[in-house]
N, C-alpha and C. Protein backbone atom coordinates (compact mmCIF):
# COMPACT_ATOMS: atom_id res chain seq x y z
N UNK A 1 0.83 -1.19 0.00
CA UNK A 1 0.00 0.00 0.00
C UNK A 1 0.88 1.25 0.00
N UNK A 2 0.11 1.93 0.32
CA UNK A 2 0.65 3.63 0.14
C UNK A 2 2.03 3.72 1.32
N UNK A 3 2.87 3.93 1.36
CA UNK A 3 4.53 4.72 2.02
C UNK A 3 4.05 5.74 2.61
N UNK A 4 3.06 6.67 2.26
CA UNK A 4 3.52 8.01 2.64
C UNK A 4 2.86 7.93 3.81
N UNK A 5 2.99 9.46 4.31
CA UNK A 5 2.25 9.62 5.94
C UNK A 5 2.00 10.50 5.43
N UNK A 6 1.09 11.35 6.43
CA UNK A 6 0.59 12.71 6.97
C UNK A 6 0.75 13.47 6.85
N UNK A 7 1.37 14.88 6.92
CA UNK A 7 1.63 15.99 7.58
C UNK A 7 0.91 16.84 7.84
N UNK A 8 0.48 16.72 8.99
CA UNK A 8 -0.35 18.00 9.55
C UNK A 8 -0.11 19.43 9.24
N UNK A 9 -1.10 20.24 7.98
CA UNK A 9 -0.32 21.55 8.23
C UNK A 9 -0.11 21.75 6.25
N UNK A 10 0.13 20.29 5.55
CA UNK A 10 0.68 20.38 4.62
C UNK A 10 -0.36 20.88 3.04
N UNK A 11 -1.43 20.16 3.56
CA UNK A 11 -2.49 20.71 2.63
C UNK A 11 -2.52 22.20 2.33
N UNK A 12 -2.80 22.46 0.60
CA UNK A 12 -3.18 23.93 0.27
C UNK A 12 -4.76 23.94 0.73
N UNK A 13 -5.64 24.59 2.01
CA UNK A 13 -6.85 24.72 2.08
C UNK A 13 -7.29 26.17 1.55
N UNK A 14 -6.68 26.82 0.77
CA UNK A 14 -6.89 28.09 0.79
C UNK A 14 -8.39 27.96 -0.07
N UNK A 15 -9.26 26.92 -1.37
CA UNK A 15 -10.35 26.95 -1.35
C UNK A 15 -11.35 26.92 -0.91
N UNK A 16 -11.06 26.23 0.13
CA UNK A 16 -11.76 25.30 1.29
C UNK A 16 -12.08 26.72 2.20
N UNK A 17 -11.16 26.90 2.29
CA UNK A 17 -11.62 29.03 3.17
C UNK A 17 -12.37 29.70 2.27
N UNK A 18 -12.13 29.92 1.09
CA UNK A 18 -12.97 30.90 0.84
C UNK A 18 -13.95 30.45 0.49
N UNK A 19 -14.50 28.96 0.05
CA UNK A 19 -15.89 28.17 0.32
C UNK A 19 -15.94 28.89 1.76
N UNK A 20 -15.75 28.84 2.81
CA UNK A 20 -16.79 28.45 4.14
C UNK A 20 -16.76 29.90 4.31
N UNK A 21 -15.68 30.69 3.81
CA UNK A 21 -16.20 32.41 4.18
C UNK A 21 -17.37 32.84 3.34
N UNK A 22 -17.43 32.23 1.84
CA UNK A 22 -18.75 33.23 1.31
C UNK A 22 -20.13 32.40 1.92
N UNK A 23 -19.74 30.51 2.58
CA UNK A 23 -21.10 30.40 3.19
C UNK A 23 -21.14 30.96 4.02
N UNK A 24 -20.55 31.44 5.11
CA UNK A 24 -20.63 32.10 6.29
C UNK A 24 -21.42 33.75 6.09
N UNK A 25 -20.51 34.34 4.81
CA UNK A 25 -21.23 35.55 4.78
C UNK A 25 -22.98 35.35 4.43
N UNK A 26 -22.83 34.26 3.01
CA UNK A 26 -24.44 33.68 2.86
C UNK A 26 -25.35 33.92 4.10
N UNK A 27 -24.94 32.91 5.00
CA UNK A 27 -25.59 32.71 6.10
C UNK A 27 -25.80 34.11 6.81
N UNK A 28 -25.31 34.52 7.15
CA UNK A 28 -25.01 35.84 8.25
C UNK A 28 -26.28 36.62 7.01
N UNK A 29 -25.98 37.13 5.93
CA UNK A 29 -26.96 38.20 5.31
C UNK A 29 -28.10 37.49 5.41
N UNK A 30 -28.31 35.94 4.93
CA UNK A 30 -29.77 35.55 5.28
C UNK A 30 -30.47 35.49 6.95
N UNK A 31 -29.78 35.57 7.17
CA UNK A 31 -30.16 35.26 9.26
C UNK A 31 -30.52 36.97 9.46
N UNK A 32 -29.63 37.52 9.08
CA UNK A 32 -30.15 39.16 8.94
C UNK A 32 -31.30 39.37 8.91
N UNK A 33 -31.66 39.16 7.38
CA UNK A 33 -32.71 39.38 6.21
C UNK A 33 -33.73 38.81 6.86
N UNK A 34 -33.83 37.62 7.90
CA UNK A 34 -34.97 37.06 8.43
C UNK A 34 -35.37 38.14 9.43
N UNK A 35 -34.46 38.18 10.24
CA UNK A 35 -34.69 38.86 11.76
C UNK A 35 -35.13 40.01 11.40
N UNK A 36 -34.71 41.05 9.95
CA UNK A 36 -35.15 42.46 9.85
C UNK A 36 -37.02 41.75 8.99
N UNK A 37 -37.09 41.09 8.57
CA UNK A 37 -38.47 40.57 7.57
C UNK A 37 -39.56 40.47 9.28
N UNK A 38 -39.32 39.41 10.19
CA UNK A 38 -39.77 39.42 11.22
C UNK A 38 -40.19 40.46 11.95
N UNK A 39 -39.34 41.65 12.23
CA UNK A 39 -39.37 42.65 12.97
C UNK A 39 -40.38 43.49 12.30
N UNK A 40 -39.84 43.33 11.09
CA UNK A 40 -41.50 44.02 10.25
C UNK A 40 -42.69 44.12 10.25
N UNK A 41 -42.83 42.49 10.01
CA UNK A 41 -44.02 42.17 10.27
C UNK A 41 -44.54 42.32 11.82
N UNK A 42 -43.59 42.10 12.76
CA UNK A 42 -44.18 41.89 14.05
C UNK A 42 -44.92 43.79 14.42
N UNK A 43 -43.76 44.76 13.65
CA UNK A 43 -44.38 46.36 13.68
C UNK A 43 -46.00 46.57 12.87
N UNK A 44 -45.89 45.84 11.65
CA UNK A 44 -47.29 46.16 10.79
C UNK A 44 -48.03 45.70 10.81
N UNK A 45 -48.08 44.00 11.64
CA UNK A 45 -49.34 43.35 11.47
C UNK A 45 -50.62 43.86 12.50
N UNK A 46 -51.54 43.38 12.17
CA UNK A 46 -52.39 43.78 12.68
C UNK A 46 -53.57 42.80 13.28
């Protein structure tokens, strides 16, 4: 089988970051967008 080992540290993740930063921003503007949609409604309904 495979010789090699590990190295912790050695991987390029630099896609892998900026995947989870634009989900993160995703997330964060939609969690926003709810809480300000909510607040709305909770001011106008009637």
């Amino acid at each position: 089988m495979a010789e090699q080992k590990h190295k912790h540290g050695d991987m390029d993740i630099t896609e892998q970051e900026q995947t989870f930063r634009g989900f993160m921003r995703w997330s964060v503007n939609i969690a926003v967008a709810c809480i300000v949609i909510v607040i709305v409604l909770a001011i106008f309904a009637r």
